[in-house]
Protein backbone atom coordinates (compact mmCIF):
# COMPACT_ATOMS: atom_id res chain seq x y z
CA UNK A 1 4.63 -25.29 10.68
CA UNK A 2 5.88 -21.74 9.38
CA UNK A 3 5.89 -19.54 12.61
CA UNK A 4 4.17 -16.35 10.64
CA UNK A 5 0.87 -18.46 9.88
CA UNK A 6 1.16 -20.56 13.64
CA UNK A 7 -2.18 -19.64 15.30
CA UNK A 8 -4.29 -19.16 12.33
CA UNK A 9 -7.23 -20.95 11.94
CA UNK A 10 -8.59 -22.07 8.34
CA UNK A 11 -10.39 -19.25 6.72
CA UNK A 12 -8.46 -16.50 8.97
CA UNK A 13 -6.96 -14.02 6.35
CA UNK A 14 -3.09 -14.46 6.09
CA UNK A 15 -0.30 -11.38 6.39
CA UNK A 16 0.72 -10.61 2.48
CA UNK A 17 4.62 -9.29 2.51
CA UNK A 18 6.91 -8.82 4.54
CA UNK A 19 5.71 -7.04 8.46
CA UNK A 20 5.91 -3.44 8.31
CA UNK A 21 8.68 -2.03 10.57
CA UNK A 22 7.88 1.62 9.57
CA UNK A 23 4.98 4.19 9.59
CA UNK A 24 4.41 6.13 6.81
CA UNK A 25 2.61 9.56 7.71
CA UNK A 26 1.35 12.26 4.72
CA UNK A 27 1.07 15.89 5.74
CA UNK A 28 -2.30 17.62 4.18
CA UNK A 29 -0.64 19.07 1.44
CA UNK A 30 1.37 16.35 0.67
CA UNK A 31 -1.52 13.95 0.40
CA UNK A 32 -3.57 16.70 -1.83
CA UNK A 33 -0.13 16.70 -4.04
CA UNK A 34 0.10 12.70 -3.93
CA UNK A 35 -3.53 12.44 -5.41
CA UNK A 36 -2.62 14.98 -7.93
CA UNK A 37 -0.21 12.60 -9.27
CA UNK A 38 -2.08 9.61 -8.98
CA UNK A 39 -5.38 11.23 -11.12
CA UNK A 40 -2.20 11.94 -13.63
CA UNK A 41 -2.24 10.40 -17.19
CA UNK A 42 0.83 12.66 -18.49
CA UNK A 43 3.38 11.47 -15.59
CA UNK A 44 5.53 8.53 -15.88
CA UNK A 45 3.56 5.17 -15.37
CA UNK A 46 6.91 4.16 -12.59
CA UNK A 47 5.98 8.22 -10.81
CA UNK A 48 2.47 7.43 -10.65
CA UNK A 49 3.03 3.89 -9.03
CA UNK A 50 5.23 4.81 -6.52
CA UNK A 51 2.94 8.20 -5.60
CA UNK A 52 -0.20 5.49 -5.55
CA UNK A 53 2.58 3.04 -2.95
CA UNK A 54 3.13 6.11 -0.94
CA UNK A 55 -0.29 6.66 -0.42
CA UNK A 56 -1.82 3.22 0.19
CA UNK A 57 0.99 3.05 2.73
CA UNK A 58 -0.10 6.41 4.31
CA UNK A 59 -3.58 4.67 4.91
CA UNK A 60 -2.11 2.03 6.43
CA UNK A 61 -2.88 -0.40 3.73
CA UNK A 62 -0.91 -3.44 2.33
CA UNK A 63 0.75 -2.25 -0.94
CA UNK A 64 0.13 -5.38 -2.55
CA UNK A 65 -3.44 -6.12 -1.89
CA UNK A 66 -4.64 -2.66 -2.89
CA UNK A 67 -2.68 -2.83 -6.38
CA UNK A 68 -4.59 -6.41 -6.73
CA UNK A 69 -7.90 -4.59 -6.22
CA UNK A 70 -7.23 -1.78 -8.90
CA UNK A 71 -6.14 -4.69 -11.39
């Protein structure tokens, strides 16, 4: 059995991606500037990603389960 899912029981919500090793932490007027960028439709769609990555991981959020909400 893989180790990473050893101990869950059926139903239990699985870890998506790889464990996070690192914390990512916004100050105020970063985050303000990060959700400027995010609300942006004249920025590049690759800027606007990576601002809306920056700031799910800032919440403490999986990247990958937030961007498969928004979809």
């Amino acid at each position: 059995m893989n180790e990473e899912l050893e101990g869950h029981l059926a139903g239990d919500a699985i870890p998506l991606g790889r464990p996070r090793t690192f914390e990512v932490s916004l100050a105020d007027e970063d985050r303000v500037q990060m959700a400027d960028i995010t609300a942006s439709r004249a920025l590049p769609t690759e800027f606007v990603r990576r601002a809306q990555a920056i700031v799910v991981s800032a919440a403490g959020l999986a990247i990958a389960r937030s961007v498969r909400a928004s979809t």
